[in-house]
C-alpha atoms as a PDB file:
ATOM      1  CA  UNK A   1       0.000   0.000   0.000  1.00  0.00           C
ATOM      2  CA  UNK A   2       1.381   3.440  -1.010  1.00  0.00           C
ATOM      3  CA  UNK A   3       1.293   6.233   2.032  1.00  0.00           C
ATOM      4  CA  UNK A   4       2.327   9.989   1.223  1.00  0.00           C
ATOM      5  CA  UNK A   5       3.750  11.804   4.069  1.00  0.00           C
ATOM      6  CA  UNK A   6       4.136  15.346   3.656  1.00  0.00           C
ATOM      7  CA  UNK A   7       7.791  16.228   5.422  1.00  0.00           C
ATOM      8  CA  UNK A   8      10.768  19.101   6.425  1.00  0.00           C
ATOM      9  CA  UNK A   9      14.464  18.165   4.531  1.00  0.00           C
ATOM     10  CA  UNK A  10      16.022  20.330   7.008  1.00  0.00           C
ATOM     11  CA  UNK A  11      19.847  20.287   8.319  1.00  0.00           C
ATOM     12  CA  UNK A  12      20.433  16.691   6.127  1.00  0.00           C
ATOM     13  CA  UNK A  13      17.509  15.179   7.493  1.00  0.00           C
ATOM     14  CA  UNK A  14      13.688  15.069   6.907  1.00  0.00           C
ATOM     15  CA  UNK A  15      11.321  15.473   9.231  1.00  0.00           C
ATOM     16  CA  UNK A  16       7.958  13.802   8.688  1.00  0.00           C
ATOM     17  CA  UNK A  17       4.916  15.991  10.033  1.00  0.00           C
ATOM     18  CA  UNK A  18       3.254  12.372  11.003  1.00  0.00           C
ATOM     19  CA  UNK A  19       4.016   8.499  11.356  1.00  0.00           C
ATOM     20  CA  UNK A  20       3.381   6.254   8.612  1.00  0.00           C
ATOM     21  CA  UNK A  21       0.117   3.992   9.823  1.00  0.00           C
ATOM     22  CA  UNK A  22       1.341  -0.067   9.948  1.00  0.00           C
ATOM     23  CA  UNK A  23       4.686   0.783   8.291  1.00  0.00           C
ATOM     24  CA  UNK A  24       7.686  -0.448  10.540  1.00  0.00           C
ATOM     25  CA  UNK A  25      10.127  -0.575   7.335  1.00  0.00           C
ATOM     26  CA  UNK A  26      10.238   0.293   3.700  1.00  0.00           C
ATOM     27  CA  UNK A  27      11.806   1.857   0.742  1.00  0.00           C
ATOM     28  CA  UNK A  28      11.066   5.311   0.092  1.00  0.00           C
ATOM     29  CA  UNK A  29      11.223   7.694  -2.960  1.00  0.00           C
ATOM     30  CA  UNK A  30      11.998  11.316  -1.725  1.00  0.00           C
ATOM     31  CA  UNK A  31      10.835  14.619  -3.781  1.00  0.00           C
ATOM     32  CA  UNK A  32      11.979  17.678  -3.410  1.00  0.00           C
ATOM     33  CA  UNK A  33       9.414  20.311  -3.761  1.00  0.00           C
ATOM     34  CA  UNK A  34      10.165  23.834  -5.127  1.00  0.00           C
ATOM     35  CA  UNK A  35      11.026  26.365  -2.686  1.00  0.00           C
ATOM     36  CA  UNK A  36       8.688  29.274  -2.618  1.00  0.00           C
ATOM     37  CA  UNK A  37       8.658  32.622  -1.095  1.00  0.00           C
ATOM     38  CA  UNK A  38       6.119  32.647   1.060  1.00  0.00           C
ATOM     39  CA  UNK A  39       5.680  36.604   0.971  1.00  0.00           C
ATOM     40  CA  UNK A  40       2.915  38.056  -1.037  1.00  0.00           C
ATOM     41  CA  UNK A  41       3.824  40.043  -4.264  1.00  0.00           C
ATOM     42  CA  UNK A  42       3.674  43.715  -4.093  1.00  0.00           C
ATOM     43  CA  UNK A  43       1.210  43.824  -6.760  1.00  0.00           C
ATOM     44  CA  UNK A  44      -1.096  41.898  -4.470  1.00  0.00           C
ATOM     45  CA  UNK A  45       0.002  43.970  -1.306  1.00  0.00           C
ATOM     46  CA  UNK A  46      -1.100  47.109  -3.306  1.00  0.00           C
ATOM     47  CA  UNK A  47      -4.239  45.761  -4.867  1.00  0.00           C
ATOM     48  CA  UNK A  48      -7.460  47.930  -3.388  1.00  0.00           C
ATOM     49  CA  UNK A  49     -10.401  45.246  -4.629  1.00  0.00           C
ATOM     50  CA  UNK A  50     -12.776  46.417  -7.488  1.00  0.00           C
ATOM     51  CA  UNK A  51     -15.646  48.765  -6.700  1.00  0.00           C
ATOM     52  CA  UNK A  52     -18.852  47.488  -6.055  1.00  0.00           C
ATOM     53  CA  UNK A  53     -21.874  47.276  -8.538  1.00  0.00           C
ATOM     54  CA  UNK A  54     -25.312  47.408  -7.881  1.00  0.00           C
ATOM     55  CA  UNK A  55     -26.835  46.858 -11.759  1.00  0.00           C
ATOM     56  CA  UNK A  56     -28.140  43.440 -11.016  1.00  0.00           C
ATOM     57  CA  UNK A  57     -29.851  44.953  -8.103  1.00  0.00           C
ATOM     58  CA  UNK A  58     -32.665  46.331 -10.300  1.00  0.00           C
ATOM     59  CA  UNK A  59     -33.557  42.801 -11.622  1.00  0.00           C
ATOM     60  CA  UNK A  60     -34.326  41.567  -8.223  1.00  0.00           C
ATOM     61  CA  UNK A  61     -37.993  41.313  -8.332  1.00  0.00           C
ATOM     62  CA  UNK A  62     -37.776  39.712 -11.600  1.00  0.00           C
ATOM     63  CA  UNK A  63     -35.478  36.595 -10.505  1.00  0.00           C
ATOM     64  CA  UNK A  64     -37.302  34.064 -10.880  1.00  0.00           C
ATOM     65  CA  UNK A  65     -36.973  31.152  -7.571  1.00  0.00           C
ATOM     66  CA  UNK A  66     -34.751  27.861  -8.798  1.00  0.00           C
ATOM     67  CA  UNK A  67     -36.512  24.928 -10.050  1.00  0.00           C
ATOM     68  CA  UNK A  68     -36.612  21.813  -7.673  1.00  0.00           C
ATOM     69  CA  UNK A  69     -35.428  19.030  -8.969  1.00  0.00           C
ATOM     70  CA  UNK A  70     -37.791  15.708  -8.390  1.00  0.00           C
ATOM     71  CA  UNK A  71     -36.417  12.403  -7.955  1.00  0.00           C
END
């Protein structure tokens, strides 16, 4: 049975975040995962959201309600 364990490769050794369930010993294929910066991009720092819009708000009386659906 195949088990992923997410883990830290961290001073020549990984750390697993849990314990493999009924595994006592195995072979293993290790993958290291691309490094990212874990700092938002200015752009996103800067962004001020879009401005709200109330145009559908005129069509509310003429929604009609959903459909059931019948089984």
């Amino acid at each position: 049975m195949l088990q992923t364990i997410e883990g830290i490769y961290r001073n020549g050794k990984i750390e697993l975040t849990e314990m493999p369930q009924g595994i006592t010993e195995s072979r293993v294929f290790v993958t290291f995962l691309e490094t990212k910066s874990t700092t938002w991009s200015e752009m996103i720092m800067q962004h001020q959201g879009v401005a709200e819009s109330i145009i559908f708000e005129s069509y509310r009386d003429e929604l009609l309600p959903p459909n059931e659906i019948e089984f």
